[in-house]
C-alpha atoms as a PDB file:
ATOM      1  CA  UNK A   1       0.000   0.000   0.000  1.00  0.00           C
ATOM      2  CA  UNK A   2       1.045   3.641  -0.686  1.00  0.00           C
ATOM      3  CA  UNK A   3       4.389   2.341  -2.262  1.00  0.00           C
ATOM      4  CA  UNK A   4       6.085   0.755   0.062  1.00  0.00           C
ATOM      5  CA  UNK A   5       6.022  -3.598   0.851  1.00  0.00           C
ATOM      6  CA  UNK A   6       5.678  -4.919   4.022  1.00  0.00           C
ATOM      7  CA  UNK A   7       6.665  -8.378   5.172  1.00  0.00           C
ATOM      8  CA  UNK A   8       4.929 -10.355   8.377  1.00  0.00           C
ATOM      9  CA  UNK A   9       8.017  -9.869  10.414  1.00  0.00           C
ATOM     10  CA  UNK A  10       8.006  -6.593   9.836  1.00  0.00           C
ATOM     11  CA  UNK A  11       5.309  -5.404  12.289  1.00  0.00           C
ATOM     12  CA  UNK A  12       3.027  -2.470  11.890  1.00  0.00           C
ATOM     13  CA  UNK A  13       4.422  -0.368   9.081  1.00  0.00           C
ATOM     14  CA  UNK A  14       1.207   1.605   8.700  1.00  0.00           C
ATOM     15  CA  UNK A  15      -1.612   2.690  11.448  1.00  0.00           C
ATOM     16  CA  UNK A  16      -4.577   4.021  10.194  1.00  0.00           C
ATOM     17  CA  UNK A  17      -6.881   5.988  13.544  1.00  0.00           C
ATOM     18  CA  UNK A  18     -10.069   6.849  12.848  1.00  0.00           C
ATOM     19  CA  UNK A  19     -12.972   8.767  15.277  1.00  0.00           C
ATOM     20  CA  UNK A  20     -15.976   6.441  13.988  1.00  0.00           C
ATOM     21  CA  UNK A  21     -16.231   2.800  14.139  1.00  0.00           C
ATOM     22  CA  UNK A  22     -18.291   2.825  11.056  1.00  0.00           C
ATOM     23  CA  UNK A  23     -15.228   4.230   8.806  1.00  0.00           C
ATOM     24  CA  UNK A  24     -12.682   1.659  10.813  1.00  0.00           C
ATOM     25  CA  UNK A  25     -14.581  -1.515   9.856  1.00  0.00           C
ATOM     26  CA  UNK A  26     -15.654   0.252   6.065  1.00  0.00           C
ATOM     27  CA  UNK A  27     -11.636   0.545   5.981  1.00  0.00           C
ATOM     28  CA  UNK A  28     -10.553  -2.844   7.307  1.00  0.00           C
ATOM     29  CA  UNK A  29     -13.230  -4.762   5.108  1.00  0.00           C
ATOM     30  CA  UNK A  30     -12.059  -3.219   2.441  1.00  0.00           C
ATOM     31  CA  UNK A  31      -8.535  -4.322   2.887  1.00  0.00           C
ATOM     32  CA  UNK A  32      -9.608  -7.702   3.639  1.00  0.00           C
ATOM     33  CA  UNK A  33     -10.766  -7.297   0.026  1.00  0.00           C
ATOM     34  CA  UNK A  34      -7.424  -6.040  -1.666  1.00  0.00           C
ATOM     35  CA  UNK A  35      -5.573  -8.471   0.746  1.00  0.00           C
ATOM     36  CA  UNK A  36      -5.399 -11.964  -0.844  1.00  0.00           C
ATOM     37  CA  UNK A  37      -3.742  -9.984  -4.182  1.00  0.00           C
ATOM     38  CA  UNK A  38      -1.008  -8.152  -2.010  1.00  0.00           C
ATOM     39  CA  UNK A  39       1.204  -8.982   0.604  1.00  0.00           C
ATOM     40  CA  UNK A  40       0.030  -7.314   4.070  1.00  0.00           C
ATOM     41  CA  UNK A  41      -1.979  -8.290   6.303  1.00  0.00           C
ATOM     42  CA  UNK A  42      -4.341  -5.682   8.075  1.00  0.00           C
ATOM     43  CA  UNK A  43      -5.689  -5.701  11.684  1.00  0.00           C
ATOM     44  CA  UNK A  44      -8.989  -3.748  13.495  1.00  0.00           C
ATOM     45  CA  UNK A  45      -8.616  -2.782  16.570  1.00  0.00           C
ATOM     46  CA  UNK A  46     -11.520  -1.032  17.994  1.00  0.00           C
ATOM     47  CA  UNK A  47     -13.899  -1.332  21.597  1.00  0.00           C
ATOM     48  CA  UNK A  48     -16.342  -3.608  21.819  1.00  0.00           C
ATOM     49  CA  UNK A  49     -14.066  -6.387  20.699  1.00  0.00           C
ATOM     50  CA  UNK A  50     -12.432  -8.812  22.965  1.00  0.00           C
ATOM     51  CA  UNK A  51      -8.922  -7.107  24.042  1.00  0.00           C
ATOM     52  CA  UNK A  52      -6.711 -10.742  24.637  1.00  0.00           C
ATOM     53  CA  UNK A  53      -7.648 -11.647  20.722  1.00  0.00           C
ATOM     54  CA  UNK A  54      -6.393  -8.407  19.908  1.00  0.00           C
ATOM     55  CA  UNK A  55      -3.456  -8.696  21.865  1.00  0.00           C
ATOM     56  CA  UNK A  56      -2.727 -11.963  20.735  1.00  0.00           C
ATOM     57  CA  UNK A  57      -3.163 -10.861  16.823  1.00  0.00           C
ATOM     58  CA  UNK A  58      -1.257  -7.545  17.112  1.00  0.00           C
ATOM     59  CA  UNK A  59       2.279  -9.296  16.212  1.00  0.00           C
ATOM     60  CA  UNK A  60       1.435 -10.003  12.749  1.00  0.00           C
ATOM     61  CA  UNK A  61      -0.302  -7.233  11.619  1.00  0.00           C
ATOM     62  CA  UNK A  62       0.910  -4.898   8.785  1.00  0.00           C
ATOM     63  CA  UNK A  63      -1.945  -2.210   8.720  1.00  0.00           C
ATOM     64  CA  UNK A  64      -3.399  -1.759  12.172  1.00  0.00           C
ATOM     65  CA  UNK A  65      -6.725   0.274  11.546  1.00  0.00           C
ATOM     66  CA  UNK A  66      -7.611   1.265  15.260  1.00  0.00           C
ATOM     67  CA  UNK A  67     -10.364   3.471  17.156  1.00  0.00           C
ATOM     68  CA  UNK A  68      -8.561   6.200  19.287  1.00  0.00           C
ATOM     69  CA  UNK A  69      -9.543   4.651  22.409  1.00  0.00           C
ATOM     70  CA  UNK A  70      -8.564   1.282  21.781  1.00  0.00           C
ATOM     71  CA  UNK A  71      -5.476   2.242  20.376  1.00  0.00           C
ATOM     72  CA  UNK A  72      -4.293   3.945  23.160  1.00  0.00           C
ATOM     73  CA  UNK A  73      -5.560   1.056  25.559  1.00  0.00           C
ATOM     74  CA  UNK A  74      -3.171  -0.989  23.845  1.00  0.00           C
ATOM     75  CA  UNK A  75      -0.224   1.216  23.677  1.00  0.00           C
ATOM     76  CA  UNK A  76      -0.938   1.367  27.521  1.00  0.00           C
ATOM     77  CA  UNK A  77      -1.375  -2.463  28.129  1.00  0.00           C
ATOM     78  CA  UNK A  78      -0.332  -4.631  25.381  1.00  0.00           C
ATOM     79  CA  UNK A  79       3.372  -5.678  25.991  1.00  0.00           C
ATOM     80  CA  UNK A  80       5.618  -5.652  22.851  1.00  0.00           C
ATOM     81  CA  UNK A  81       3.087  -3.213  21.004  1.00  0.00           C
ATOM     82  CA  UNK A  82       5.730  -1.644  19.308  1.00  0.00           C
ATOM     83  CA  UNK A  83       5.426   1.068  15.990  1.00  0.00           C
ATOM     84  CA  UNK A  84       9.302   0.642  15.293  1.00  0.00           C
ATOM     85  CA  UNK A  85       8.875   0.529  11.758  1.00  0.00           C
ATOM     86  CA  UNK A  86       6.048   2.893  11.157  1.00  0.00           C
ATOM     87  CA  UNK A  87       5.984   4.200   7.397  1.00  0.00           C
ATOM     88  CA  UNK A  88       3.169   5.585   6.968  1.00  0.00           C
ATOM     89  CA  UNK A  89       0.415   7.360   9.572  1.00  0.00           C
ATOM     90  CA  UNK A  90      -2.842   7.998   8.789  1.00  0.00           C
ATOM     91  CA  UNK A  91      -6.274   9.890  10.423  1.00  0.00           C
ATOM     92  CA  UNK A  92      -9.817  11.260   9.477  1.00  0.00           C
ATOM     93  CA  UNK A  93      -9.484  13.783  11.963  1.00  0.00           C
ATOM     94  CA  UNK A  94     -11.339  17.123  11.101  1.00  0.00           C
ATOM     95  CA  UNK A  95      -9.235  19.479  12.528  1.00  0.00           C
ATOM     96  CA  UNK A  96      -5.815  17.359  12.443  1.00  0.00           C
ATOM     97  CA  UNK A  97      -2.859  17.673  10.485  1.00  0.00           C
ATOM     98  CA  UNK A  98      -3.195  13.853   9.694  1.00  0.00           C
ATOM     99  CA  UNK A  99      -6.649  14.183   7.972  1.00  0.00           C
ATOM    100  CA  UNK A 100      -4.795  12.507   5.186  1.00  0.00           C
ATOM    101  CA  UNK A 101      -1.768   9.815   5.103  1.00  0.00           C
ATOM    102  CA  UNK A 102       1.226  11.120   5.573  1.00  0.00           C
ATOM    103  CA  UNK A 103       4.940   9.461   5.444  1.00  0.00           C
ATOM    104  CA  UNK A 104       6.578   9.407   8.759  1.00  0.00           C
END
């Protein structure tokens, strides 16, 4: 995505937040889409959802799409959530300087 490959050992090489649930899961299906013909794989993170699974799944994501919240629940509380590698940051904030992707 956005020119640049990502293996699974690579860990999260692009974070997408995103205020409403409703554009997080849009996003994430439609990567689950796109996925089979690439080679990433993409991760939601958002509340409601069980935190362990996410936890557990967090590793071998690629593209973590994530609700603020949630996101920084597991920045707080996941061990070994790391962003090391982080290419490219994304948000649909209104009044942020992220409201589109931007290279980090």
């Amino acid at each position: 995505m956005f020119g640049c490959s990502s293996r699974a050992w690579d860990g999260i090489v692009e974070l997408i937040f995103l205020s409403f649930l409703l554009q997080a899961i849009q996003i994430f299906e439609v990567l689950r889409k796109i996925g089979p013909y690439h080679s990433f794989s993409a991760g939601l993170v958002i509340g409601g959802k069980n935190l362990k699974d996410e936890m557990d799944r967090l590793t071998r994501m690629n593209i973590l799409i994530a609700t603020p919240g949630r996101l920084l629940q597991h920045m707080d509380q996941t061990i070994g959530f790391e962003c090391d590698n982080l290419q490219l940051l994304g948000s649909s904030f209104p009044s942020s300087p992220l409201t589109s992707l931007r290279r980090v």
